[in-house]
PDB file of N, CA and C in Angstrom:
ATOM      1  N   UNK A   1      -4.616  10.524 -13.676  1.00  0.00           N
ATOM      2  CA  UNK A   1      -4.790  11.382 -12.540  1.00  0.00           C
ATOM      3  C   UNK A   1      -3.712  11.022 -11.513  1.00  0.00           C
ATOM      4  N   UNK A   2      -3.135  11.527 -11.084  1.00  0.00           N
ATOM      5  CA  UNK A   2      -1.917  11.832 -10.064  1.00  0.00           C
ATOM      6  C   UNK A   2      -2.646  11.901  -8.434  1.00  0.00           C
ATOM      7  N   UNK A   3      -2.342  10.471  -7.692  1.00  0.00           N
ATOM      8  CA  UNK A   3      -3.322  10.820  -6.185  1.00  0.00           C
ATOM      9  C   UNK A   3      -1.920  10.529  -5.297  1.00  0.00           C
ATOM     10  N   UNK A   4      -2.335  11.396  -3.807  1.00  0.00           N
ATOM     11  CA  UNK A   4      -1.887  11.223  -3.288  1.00  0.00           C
ATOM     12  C   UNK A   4      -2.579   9.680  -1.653  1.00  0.00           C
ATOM     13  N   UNK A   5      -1.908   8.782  -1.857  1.00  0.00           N
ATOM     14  CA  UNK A   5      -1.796   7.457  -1.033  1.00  0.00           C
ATOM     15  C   UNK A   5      -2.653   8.144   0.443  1.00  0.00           C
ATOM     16  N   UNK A   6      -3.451   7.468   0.824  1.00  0.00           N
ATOM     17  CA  UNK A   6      -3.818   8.016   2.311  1.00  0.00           C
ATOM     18  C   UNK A   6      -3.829   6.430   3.210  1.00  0.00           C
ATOM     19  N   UNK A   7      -3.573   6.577   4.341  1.00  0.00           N
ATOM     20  CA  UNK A   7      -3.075   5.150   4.934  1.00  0.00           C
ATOM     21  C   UNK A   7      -3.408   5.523   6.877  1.00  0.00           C
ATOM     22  N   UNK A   8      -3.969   4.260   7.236  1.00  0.00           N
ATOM     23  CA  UNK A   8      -3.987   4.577   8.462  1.00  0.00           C
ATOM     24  C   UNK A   8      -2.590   3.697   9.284  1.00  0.00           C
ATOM     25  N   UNK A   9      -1.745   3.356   8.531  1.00  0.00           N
ATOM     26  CA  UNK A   9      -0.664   3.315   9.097  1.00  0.00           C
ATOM     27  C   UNK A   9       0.565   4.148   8.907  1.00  0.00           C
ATOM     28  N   UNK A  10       1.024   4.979   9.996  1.00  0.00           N
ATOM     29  CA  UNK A  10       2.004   5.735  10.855  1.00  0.00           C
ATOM     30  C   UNK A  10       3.680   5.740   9.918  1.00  0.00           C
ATOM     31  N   UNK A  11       3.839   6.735   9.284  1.00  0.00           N
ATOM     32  CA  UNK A  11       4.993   6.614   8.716  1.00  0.00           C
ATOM     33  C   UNK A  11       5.908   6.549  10.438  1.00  0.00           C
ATOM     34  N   UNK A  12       7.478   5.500   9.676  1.00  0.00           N
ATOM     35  CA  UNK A  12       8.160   4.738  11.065  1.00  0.00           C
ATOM     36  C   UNK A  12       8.795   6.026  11.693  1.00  0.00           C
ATOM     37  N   UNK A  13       9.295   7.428  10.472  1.00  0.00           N
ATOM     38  CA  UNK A  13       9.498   8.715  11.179  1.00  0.00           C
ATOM     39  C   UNK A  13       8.458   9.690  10.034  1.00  0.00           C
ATOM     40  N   UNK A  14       8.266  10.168  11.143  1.00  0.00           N
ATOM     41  CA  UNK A  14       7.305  11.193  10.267  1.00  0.00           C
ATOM     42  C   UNK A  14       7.870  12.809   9.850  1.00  0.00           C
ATOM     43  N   UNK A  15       7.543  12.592   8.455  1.00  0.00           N
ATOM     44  CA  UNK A  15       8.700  13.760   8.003  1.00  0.00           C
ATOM     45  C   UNK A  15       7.772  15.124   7.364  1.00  0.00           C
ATOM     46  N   UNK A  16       8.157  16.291   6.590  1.00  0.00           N
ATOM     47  CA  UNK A  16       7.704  17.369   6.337  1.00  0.00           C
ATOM     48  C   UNK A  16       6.555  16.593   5.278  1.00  0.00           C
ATOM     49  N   UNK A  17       7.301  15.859   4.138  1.00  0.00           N
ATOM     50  CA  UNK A  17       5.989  15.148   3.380  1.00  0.00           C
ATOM     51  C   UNK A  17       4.863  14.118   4.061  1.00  0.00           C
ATOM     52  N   UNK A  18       4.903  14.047   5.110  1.00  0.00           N
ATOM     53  CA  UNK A  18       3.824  12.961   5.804  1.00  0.00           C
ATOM     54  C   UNK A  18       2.970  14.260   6.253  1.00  0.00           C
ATOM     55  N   UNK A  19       1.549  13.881   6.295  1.00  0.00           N
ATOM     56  CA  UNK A  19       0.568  14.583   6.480  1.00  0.00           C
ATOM     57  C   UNK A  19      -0.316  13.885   7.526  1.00  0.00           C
ATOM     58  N   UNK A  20      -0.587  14.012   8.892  1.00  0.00           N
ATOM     59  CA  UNK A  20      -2.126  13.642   9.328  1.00  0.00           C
ATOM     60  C   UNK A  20      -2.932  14.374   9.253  1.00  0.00           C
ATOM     61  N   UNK A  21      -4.303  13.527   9.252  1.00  0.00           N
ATOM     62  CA  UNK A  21      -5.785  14.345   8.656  1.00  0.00           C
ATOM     63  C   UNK A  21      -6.441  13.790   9.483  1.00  0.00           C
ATOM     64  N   UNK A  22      -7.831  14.897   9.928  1.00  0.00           N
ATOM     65  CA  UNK A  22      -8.784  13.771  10.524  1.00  0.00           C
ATOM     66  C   UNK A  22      -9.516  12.827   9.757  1.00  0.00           C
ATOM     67  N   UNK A  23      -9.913  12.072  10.915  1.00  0.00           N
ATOM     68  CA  UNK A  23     -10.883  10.865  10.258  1.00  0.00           C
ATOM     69  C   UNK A  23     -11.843  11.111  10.231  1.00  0.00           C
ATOM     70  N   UNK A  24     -12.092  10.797   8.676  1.00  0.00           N
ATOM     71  CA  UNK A  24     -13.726  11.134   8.431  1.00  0.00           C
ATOM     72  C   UNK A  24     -14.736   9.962   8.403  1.00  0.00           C
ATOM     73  N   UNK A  25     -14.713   8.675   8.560  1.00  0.00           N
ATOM     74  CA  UNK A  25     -14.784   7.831   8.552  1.00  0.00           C
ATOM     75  C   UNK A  25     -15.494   7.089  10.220  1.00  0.00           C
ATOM     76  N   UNK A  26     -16.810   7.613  10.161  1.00  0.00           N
ATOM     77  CA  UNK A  26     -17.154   7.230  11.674  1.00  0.00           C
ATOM     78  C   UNK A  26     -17.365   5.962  12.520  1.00  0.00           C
ATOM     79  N   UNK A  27     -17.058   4.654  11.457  1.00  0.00           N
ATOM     80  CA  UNK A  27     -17.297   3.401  11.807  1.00  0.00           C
ATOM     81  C   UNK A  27     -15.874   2.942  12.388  1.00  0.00           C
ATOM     82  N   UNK A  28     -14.669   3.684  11.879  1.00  0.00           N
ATOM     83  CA  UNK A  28     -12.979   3.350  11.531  1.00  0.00           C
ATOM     84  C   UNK A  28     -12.275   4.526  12.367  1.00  0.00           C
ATOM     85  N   UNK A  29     -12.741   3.877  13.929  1.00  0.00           N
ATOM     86  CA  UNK A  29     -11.783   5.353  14.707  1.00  0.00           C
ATOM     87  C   UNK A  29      -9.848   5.194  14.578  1.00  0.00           C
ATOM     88  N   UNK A  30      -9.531   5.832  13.976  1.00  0.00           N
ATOM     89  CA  UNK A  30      -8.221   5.542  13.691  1.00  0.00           C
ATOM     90  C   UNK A  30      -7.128   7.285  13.098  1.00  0.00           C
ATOM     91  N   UNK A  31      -6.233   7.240  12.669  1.00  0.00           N
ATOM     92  CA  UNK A  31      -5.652   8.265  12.820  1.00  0.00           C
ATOM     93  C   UNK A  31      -5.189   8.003  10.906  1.00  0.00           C
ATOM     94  N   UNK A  32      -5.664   8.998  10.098  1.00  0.00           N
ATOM     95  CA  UNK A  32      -4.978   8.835   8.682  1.00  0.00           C
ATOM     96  C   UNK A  32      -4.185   9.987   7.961  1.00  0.00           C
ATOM     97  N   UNK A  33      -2.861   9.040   7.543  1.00  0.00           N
ATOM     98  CA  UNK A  33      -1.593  10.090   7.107  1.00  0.00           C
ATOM     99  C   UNK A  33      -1.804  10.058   5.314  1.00  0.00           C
ATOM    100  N   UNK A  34      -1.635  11.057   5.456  1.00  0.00           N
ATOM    101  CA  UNK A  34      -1.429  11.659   3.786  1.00  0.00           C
ATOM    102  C   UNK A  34      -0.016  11.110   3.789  1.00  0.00           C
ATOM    103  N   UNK A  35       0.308  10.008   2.329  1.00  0.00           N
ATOM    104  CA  UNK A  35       2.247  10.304   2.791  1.00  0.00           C
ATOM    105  C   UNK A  35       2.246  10.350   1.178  1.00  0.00           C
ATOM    106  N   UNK A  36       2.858  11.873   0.897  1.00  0.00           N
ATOM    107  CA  UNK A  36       2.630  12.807   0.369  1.00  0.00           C
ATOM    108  C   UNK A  36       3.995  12.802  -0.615  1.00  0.00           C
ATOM    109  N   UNK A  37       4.765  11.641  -0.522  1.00  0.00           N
ATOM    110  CA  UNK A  37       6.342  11.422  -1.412  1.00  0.00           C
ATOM    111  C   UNK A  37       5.844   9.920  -2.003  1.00  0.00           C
ATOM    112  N   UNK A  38       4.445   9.325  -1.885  1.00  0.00           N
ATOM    113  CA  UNK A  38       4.495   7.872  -2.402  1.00  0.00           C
ATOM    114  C   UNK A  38       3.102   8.891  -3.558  1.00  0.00           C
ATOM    115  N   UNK A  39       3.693   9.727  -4.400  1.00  0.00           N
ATOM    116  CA  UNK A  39       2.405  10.154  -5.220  1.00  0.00           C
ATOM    117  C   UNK A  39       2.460   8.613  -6.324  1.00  0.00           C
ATOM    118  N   UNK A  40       1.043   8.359  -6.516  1.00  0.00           N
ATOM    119  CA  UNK A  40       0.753   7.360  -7.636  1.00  0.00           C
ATOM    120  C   UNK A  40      -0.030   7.975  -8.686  1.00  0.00           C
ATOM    121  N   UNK A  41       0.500   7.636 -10.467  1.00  0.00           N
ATOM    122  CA  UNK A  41      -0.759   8.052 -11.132  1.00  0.00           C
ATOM    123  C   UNK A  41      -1.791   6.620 -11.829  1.00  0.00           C
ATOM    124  N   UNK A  42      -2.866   7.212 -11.547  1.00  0.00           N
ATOM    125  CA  UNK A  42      -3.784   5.756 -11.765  1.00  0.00           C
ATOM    126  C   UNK A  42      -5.085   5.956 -12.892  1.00  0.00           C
ATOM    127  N   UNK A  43      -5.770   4.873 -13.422  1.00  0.00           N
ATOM    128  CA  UNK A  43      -6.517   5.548 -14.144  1.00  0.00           C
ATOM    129  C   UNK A  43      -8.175   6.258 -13.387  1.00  0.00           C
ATOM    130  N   UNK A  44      -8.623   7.142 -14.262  1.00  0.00           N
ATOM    131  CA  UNK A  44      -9.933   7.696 -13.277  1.00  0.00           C
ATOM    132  C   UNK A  44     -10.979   6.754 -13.503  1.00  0.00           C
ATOM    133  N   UNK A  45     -10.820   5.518 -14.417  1.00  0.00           N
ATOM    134  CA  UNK A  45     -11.742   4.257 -14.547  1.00  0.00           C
ATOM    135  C   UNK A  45     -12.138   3.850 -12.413  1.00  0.00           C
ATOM    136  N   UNK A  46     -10.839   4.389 -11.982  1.00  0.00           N
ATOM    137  CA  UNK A  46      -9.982   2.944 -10.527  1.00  0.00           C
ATOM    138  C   UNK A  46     -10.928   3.700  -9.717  1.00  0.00           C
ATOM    139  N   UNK A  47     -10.807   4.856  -9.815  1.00  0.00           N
ATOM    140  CA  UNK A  47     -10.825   5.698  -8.882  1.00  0.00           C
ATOM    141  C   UNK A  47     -12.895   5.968  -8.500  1.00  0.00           C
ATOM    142  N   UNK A  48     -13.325   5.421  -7.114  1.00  0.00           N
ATOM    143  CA  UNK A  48     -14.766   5.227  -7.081  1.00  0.00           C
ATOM    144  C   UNK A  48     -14.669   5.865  -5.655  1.00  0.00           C
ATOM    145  N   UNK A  49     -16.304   6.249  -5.044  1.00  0.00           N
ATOM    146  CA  UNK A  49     -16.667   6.626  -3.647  1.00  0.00           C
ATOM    147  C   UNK A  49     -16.342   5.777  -2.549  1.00  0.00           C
ATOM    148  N   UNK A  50     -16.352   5.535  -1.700  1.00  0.00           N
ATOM    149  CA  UNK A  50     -16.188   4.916  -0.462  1.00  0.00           C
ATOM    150  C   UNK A  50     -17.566   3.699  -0.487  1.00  0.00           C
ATOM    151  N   UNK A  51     -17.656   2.673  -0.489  1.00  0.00           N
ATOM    152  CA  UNK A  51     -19.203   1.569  -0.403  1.00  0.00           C
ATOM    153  C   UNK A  51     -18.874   1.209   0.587  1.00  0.00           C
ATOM    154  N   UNK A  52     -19.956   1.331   1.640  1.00  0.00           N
ATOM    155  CA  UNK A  52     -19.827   0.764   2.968  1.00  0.00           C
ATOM    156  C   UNK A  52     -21.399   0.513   2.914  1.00  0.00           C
ATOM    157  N   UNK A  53     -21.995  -0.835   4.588  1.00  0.00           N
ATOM    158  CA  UNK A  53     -23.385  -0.753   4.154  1.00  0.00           C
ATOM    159  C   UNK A  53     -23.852   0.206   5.378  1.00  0.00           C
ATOM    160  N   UNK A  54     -25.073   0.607   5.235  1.00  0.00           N
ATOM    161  CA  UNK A  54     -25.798   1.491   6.349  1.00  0.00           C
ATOM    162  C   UNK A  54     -26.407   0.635   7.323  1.00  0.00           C
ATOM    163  N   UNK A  55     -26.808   0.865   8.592  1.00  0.00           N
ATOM    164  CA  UNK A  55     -27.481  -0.176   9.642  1.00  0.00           C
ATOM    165  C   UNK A  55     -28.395  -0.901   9.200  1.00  0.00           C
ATOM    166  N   UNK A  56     -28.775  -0.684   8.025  1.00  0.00           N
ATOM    167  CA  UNK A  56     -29.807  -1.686   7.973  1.00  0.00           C
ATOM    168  C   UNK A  56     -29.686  -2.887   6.762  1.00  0.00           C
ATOM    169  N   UNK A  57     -28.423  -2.479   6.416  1.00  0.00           N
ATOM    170  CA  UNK A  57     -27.597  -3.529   5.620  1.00  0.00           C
ATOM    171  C   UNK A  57     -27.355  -3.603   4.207  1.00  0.00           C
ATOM    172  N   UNK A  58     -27.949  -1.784   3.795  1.00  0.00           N
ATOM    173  CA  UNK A  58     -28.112  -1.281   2.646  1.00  0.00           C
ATOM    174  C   UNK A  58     -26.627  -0.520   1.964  1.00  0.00           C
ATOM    175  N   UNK A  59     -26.389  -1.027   0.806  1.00  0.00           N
ATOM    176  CA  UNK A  59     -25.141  -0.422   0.273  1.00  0.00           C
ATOM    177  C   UNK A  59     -25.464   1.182   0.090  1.00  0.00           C
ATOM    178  N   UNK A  60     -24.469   1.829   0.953  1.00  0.00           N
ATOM    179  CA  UNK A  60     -24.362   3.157   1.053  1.00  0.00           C
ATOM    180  C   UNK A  60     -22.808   3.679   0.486  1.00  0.00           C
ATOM    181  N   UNK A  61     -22.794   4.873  -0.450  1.00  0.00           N
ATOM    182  CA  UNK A  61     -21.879   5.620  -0.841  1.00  0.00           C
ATOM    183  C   UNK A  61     -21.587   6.377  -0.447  1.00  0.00           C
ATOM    184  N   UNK A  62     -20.108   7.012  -0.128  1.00  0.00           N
ATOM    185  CA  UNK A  62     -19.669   8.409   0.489  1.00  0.00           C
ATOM    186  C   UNK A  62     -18.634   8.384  -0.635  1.00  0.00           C
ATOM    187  N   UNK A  63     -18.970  10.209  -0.646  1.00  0.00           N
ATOM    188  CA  UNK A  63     -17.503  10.988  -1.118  1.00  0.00           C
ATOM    189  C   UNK A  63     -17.128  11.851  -0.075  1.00  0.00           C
ATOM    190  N   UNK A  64     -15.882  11.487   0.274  1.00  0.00           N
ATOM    191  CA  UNK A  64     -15.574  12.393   1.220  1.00  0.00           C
ATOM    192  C   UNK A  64     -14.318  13.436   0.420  1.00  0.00           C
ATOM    193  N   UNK A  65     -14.723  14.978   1.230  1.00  0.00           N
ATOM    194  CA  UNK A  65     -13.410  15.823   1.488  1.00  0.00           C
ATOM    195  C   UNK A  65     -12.963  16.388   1.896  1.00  0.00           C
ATOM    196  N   UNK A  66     -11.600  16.770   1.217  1.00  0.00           N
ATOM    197  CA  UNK A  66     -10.617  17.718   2.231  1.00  0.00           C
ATOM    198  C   UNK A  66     -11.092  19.194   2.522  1.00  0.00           C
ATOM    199  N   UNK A  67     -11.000  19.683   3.958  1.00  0.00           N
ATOM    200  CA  UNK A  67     -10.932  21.204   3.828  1.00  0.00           C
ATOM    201  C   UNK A  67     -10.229  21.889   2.941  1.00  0.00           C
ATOM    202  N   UNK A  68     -10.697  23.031   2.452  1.00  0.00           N
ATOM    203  CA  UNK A  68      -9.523  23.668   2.222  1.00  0.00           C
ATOM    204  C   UNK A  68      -8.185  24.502   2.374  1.00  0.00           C
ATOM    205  N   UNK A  69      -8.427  24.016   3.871  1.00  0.00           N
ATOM    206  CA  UNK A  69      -7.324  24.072   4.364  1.00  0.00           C
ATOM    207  C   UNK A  69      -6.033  23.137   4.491  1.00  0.00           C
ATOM    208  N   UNK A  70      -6.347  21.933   4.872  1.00  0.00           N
ATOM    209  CA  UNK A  70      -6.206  20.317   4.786  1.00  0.00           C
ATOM    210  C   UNK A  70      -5.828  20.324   3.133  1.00  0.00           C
ATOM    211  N   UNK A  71      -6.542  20.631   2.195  1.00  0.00           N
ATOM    212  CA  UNK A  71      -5.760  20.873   0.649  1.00  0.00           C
ATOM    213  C   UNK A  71      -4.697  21.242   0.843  1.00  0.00           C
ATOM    214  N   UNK A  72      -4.562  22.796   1.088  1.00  0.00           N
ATOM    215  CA  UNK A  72      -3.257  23.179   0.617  1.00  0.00           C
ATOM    216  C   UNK A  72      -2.232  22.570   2.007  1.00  0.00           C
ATOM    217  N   UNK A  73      -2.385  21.971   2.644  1.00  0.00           N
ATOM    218  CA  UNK A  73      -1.214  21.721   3.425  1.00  0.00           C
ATOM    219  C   UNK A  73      -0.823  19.928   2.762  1.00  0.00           C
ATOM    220  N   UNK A  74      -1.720  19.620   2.159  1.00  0.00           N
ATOM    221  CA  UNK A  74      -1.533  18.310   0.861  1.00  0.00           C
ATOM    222  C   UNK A  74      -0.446  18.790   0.137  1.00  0.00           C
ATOM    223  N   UNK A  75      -1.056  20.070  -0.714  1.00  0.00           N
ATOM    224  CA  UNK A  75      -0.386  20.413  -1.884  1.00  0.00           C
ATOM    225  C   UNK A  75       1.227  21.306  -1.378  1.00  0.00           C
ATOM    226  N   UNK A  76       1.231  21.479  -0.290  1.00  0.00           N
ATOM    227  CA  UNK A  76       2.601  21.827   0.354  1.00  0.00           C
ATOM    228  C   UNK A  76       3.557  20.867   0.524  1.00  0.00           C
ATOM    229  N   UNK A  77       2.918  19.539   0.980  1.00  0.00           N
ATOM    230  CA  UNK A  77       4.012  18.519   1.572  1.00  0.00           C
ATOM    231  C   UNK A  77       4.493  17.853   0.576  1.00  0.00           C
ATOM    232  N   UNK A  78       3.426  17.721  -0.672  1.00  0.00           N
ATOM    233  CA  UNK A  78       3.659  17.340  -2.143  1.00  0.00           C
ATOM    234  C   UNK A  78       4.928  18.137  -2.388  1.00  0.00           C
ATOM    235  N   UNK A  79       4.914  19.197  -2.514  1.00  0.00           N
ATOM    236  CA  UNK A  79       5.677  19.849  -2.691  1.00  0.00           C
ATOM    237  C   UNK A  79       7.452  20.014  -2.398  1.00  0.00           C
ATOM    238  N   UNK A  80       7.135  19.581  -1.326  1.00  0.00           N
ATOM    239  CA  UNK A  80       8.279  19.301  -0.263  1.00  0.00           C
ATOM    240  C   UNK A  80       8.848  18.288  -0.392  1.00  0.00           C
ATOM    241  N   UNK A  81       8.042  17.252  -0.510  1.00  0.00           N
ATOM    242  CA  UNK A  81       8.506  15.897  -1.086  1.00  0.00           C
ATOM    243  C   UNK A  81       9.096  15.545  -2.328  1.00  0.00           C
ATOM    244  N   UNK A  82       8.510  16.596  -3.454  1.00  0.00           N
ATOM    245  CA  UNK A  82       9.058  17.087  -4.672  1.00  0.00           C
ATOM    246  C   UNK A  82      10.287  17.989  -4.530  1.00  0.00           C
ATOM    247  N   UNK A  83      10.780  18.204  -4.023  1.00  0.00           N
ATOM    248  CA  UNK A  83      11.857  19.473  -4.258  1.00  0.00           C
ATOM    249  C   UNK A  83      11.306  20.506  -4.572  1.00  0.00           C
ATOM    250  N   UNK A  84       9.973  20.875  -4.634  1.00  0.00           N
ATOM    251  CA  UNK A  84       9.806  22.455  -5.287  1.00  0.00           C
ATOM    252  C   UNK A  84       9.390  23.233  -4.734  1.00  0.00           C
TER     253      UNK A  84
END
């Protein structure tokens, strides 16, 4: 599977392939960039939900996602970053 890297640290210039998204993440107020030219392919063994614990100290799972709007402006910068 082919993912694109998401990072809450700030590409040093931010270019057509860098993407910010909001944070979905309500414990982690912070700002996260899609950077959309570091594509990795990994296996779907790697690839799991978010485990964080809930207030009362219970292991809790999230899947989070993209709008679909927030998609295709992914699959644009991919793009861009690709030459195509």
């Amino acid at each position: 599977m082919t993912v694109v890297p998401l990072s809450t640290t700030a590409p040093d210039v931010v270019l057509g392939h860098h993407l910010q998204l909001a944070n979905r993440l309500q414990e982690r107020p912070c700002i996260c960039w899609a950077k959309c030219d570091m594509l990795a392919t990994v296996g779907l063994p790697r690839l799991d939900r978010i485990r964080r614990k809930d207030r009362h100290g219970r292991r809790v799972y999230e899947v989070l996602q993209l709008t679909d709007e927030e998609f295709a402006a992914v699959k644009a910068a991919v793009r861009k970053a690709l030459g195509i």
